[in-house]
PDB file of N, CA and C in Angstrom:
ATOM      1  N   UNK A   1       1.419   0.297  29.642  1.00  0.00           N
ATOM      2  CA  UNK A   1       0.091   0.617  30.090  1.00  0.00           C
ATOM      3  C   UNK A   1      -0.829  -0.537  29.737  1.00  0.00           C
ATOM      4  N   UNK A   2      -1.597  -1.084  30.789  1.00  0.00           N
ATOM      5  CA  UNK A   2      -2.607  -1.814  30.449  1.00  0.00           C
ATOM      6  C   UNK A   2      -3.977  -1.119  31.110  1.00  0.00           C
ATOM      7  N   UNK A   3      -4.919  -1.389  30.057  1.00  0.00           N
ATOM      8  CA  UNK A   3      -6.528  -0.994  30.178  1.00  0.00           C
ATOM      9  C   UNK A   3      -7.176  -1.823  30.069  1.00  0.00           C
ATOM     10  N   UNK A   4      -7.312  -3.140  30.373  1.00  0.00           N
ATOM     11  CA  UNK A   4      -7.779  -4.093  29.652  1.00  0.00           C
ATOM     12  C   UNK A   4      -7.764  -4.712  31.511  1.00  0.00           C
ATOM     13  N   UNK A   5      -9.174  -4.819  31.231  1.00  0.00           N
ATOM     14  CA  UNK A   5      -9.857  -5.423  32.803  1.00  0.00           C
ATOM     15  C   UNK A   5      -9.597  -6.923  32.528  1.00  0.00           C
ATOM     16  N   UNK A   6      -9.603  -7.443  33.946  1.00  0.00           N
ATOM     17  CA  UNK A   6      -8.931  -8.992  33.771  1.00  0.00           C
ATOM     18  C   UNK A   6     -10.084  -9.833  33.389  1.00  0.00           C
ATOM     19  N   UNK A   7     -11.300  -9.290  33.606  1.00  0.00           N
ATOM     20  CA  UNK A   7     -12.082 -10.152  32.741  1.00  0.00           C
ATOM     21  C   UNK A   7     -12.128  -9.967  31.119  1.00  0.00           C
ATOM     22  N   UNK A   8     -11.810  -8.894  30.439  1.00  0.00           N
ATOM     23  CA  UNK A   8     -11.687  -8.774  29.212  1.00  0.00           C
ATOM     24  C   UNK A   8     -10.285  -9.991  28.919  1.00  0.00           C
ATOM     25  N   UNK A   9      -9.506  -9.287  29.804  1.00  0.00           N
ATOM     26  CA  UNK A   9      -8.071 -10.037  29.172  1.00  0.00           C
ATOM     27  C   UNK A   9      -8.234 -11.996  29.521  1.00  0.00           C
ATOM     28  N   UNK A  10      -9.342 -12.378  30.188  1.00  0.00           N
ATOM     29  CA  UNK A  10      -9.593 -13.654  30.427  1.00  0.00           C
ATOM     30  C   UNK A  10     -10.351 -14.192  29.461  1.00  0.00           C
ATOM     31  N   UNK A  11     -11.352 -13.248  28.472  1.00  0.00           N
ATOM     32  CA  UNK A  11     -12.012 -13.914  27.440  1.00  0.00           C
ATOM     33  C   UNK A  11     -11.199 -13.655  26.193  1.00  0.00           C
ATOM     34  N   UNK A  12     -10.714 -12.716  26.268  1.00  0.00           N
ATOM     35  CA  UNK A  12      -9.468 -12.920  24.620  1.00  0.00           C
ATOM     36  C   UNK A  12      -8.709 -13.754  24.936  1.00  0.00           C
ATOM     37  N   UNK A  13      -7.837 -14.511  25.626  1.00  0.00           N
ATOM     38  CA  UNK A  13      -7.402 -15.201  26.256  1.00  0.00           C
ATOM     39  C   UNK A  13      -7.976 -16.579  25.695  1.00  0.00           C
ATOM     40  N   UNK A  14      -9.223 -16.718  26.316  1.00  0.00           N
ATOM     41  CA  UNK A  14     -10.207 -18.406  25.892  1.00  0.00           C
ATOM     42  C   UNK A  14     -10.171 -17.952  24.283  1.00  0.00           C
ATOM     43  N   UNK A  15     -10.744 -16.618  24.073  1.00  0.00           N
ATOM     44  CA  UNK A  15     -10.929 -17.118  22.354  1.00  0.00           C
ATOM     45  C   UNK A  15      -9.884 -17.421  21.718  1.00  0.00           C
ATOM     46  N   UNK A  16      -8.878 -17.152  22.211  1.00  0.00           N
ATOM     47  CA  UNK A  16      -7.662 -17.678  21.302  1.00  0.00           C
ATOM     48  C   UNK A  16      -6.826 -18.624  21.440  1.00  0.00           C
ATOM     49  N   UNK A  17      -7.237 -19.454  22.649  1.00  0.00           N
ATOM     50  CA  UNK A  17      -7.144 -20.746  22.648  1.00  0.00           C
ATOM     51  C   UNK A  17      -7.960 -21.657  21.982  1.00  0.00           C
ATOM     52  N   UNK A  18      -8.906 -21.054  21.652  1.00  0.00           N
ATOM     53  CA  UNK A  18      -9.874 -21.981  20.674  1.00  0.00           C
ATOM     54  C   UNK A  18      -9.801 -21.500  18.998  1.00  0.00           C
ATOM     55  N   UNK A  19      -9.010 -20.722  19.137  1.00  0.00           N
ATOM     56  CA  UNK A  19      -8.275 -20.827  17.346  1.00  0.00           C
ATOM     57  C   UNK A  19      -7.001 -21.437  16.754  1.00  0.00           C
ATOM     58  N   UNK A  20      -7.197 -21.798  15.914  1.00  0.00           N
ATOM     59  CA  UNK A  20      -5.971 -23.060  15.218  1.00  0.00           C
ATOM     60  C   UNK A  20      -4.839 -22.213  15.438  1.00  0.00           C
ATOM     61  N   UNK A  21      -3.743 -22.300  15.334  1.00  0.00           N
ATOM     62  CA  UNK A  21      -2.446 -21.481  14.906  1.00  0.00           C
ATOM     63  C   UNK A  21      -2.517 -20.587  13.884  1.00  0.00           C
ATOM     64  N   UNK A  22      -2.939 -21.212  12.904  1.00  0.00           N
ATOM     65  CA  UNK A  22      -2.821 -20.457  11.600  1.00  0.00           C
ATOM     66  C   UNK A  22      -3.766 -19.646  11.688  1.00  0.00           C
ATOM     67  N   UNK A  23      -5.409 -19.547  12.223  1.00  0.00           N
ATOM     68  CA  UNK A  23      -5.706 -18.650  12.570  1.00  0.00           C
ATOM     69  C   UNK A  23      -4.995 -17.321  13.452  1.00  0.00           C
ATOM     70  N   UNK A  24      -4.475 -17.479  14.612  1.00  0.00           N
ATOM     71  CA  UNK A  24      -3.450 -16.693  15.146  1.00  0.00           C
ATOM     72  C   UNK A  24      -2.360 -16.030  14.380  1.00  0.00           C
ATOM     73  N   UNK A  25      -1.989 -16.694  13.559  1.00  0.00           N
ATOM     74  CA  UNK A  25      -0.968 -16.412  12.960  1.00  0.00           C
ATOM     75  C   UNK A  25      -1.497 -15.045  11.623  1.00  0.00           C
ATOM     76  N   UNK A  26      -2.736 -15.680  11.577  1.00  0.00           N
ATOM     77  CA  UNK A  26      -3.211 -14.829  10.470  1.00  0.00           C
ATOM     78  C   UNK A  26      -3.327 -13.536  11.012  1.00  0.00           C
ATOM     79  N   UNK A  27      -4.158 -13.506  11.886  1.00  0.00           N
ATOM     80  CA  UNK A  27      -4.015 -12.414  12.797  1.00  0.00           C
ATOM     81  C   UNK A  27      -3.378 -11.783  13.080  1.00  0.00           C
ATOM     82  N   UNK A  28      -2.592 -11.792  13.748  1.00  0.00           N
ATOM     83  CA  UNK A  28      -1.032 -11.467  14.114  1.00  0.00           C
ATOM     84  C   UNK A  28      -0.482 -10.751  12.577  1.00  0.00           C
ATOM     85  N   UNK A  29      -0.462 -11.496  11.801  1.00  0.00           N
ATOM     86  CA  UNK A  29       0.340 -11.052  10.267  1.00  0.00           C
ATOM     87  C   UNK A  29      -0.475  -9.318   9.812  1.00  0.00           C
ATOM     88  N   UNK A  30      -1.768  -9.829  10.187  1.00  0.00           N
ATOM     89  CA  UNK A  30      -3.027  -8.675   9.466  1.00  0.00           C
ATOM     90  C   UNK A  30      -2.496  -7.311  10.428  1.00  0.00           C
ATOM     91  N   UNK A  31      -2.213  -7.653  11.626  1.00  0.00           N
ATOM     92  CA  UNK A  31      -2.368  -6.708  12.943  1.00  0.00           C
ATOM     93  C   UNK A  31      -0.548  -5.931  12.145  1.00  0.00           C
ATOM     94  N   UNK A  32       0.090  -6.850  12.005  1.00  0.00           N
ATOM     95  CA  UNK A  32       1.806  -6.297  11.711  1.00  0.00           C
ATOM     96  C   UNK A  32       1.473  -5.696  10.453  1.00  0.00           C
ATOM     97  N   UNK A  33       0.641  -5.704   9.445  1.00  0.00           N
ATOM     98  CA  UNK A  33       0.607  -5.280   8.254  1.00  0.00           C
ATOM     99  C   UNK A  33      -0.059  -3.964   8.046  1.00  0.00           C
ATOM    100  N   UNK A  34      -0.777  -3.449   9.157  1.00  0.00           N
ATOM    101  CA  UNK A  34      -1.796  -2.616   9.389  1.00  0.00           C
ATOM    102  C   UNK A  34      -0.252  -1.661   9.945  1.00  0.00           C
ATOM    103  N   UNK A  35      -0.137  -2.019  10.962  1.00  0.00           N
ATOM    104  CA  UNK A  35       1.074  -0.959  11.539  1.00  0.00           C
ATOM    105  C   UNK A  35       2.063  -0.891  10.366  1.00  0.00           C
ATOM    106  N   UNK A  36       2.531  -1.482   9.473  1.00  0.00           N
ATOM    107  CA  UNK A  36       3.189  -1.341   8.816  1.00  0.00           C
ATOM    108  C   UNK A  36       2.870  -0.391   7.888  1.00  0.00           C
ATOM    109  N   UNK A  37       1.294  -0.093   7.187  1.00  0.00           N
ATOM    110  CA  UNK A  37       1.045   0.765   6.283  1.00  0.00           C
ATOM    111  C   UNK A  37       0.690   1.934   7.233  1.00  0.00           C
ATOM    112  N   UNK A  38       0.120   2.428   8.672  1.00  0.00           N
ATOM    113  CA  UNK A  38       0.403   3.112   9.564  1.00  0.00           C
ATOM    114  C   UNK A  38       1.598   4.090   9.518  1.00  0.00           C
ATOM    115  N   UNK A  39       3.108   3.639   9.189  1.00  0.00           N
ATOM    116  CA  UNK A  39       3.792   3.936   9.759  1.00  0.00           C
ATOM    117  C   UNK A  39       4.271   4.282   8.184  1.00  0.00           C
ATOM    118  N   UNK A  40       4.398   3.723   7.160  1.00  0.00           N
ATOM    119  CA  UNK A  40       4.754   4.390   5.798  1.00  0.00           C
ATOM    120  C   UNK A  40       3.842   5.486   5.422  1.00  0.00           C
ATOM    121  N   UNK A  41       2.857   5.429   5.991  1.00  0.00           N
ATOM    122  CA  UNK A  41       1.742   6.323   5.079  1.00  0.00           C
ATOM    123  C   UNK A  41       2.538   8.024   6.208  1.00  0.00           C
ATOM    124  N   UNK A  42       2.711   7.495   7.175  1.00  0.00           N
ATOM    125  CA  UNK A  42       3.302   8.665   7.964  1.00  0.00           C
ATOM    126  C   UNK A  42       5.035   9.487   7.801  1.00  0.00           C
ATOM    127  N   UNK A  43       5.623   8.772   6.893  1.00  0.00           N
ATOM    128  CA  UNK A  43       6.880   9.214   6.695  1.00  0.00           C
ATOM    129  C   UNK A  43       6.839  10.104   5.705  1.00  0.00           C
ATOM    130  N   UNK A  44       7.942  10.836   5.428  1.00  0.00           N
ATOM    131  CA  UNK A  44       7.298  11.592   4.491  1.00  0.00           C
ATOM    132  C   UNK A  44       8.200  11.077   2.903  1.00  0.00           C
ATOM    133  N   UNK A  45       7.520  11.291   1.777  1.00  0.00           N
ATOM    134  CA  UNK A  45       7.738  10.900   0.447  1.00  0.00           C
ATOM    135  C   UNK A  45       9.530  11.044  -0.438  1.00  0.00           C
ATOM    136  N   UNK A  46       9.708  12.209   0.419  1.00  0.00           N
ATOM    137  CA  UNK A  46      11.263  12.579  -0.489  1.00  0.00           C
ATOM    138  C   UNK A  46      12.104  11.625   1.054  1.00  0.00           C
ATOM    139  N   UNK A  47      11.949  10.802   1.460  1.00  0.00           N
ATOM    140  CA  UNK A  47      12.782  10.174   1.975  1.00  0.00           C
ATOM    141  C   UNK A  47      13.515   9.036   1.405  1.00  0.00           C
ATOM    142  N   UNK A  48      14.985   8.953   0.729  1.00  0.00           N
ATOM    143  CA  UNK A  48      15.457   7.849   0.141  1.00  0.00           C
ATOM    144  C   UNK A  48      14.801   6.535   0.696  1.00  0.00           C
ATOM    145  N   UNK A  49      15.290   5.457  -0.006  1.00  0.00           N
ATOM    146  CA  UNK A  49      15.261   3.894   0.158  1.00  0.00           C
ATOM    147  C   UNK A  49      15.581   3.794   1.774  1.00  0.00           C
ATOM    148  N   UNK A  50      17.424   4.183   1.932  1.00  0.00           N
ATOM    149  CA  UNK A  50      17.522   3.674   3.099  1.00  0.00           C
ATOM    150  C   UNK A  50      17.062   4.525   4.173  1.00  0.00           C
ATOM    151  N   UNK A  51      16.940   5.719   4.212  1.00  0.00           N
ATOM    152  CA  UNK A  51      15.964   6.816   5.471  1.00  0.00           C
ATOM    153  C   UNK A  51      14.910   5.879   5.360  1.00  0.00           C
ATOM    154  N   UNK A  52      13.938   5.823   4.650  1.00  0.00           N
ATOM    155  CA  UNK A  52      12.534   5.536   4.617  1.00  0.00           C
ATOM    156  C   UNK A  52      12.952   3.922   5.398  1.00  0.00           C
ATOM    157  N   UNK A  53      13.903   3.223   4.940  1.00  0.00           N
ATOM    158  CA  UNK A  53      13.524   1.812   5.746  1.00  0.00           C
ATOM    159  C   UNK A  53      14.304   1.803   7.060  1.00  0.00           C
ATOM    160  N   UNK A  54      15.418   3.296   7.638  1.00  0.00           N
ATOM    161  CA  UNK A  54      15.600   3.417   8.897  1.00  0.00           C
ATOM    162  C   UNK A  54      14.552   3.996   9.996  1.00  0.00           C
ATOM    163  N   UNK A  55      13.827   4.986   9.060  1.00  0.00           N
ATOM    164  CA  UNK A  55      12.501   5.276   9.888  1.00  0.00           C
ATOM    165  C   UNK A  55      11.837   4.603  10.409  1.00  0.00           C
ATOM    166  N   UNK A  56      11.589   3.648   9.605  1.00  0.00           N
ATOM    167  CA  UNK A  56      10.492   2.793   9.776  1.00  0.00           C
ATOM    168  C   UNK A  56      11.019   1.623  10.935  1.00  0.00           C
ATOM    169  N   UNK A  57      12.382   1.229  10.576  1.00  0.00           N
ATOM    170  CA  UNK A  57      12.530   0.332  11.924  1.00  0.00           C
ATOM    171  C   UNK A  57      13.009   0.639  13.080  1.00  0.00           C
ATOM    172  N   UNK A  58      13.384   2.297  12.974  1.00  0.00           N
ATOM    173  CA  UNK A  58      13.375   2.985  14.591  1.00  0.00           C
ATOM    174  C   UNK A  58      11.989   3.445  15.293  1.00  0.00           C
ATOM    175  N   UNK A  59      11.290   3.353  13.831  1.00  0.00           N
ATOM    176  CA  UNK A  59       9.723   3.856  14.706  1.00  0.00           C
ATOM    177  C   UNK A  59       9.246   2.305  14.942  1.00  0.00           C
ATOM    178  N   UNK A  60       9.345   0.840  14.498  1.00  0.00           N
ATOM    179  CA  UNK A  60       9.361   0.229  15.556  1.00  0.00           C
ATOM    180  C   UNK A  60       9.482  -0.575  16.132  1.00  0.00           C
ATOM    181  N   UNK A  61      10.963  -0.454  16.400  1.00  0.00           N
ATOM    182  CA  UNK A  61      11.436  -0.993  17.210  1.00  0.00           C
ATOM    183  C   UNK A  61      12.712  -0.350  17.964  1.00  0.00           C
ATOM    184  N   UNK A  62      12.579   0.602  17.991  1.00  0.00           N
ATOM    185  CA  UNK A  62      13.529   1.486  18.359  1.00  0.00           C
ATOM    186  C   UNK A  62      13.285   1.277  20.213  1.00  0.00           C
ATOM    187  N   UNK A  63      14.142   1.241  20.760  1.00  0.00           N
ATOM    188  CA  UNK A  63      14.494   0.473  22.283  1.00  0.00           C
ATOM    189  C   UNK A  63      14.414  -1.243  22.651  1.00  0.00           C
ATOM    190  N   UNK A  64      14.100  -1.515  21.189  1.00  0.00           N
ATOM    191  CA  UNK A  64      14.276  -3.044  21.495  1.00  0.00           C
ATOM    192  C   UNK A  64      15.316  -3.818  20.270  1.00  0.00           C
ATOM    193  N   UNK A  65      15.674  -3.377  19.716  1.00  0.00           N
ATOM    194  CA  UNK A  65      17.102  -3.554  18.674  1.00  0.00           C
ATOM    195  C   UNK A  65      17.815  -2.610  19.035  1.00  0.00           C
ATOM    196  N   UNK A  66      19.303  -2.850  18.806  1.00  0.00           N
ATOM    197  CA  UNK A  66      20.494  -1.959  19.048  1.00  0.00           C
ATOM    198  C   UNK A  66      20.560  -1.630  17.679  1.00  0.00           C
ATOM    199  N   UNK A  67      20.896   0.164  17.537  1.00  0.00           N
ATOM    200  CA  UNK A  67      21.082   0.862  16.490  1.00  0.00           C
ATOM    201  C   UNK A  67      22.072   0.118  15.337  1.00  0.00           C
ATOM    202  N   UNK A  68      23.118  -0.545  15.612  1.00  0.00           N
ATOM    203  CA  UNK A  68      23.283  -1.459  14.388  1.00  0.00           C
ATOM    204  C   UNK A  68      22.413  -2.024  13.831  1.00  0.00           C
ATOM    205  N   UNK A  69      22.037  -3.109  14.731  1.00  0.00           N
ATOM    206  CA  UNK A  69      20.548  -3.418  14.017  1.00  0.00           C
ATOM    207  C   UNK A  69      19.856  -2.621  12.977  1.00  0.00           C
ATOM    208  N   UNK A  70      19.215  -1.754  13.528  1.00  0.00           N
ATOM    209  CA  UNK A  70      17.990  -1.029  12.677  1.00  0.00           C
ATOM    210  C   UNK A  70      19.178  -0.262  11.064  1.00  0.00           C
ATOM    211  N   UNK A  71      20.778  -0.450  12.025  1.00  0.00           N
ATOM    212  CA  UNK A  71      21.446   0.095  10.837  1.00  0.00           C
ATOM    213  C   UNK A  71      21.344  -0.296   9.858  1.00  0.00           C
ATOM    214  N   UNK A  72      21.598  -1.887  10.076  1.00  0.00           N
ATOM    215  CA  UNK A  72      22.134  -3.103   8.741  1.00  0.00           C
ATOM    216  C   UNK A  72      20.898  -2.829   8.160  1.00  0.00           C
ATOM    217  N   UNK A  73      19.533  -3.462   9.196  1.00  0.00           N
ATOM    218  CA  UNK A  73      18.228  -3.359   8.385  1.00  0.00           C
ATOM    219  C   UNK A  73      18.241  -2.124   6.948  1.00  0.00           C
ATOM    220  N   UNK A  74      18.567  -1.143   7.433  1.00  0.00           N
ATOM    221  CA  UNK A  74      17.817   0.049   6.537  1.00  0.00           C
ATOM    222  C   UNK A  74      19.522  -0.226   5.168  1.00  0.00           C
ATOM    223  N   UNK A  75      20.693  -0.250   5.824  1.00  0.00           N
ATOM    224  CA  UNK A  75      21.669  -0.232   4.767  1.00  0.00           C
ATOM    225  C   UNK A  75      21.026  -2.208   3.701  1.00  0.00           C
ATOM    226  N   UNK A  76      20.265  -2.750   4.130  1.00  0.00           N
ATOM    227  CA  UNK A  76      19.982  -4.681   3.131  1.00  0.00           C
ATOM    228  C   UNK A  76      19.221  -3.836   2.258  1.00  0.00           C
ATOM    229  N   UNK A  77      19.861  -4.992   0.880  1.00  0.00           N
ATOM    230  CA  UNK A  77      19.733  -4.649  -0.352  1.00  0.00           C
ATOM    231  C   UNK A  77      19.018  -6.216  -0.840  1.00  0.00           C
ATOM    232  N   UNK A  78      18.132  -6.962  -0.605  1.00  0.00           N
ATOM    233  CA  UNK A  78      18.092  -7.808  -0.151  1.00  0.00           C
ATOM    234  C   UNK A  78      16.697  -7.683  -0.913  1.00  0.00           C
TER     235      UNK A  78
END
């Protein structure tokens, strides 16, 4: 789904060509870190180590990794 009129999506667009990388990057990191406490604060508490870190990478990315994937993820001791 997009909602985002092509003139909106033409000025986020310029502004972020006029930010360094590392600005972007910062961004980007803040935006993944936000969903990340999103998505723990929503699981629930008596979930072991590895449930709690399979939840979390089927909620998201679940249709874009193959279930091994999200397997190994939640079984790393790492």
């Amino acid at each position: 789904m997009n909602d985002t009129s092509p003139e909106m999506e033409r000025m986020v667009t310029e502004r972020y060509k006029l930010m360094s990388p590392d600005q972007r990057m910062r961004i980007a990191s803040s935006m993944f870190e936000t969903a990340r406490a999103i998505i723990e604060s929503s699981l629930p508490l008596t979930l072991t180590r590895r449930e709690r870190r399979l939840a979390f990478a089927r909620r998201l990315y679940s249709g874009e990794l193959p279930d091994a994937a999200l397997l190994a993820f939640a079984d790393w001791n790492g």
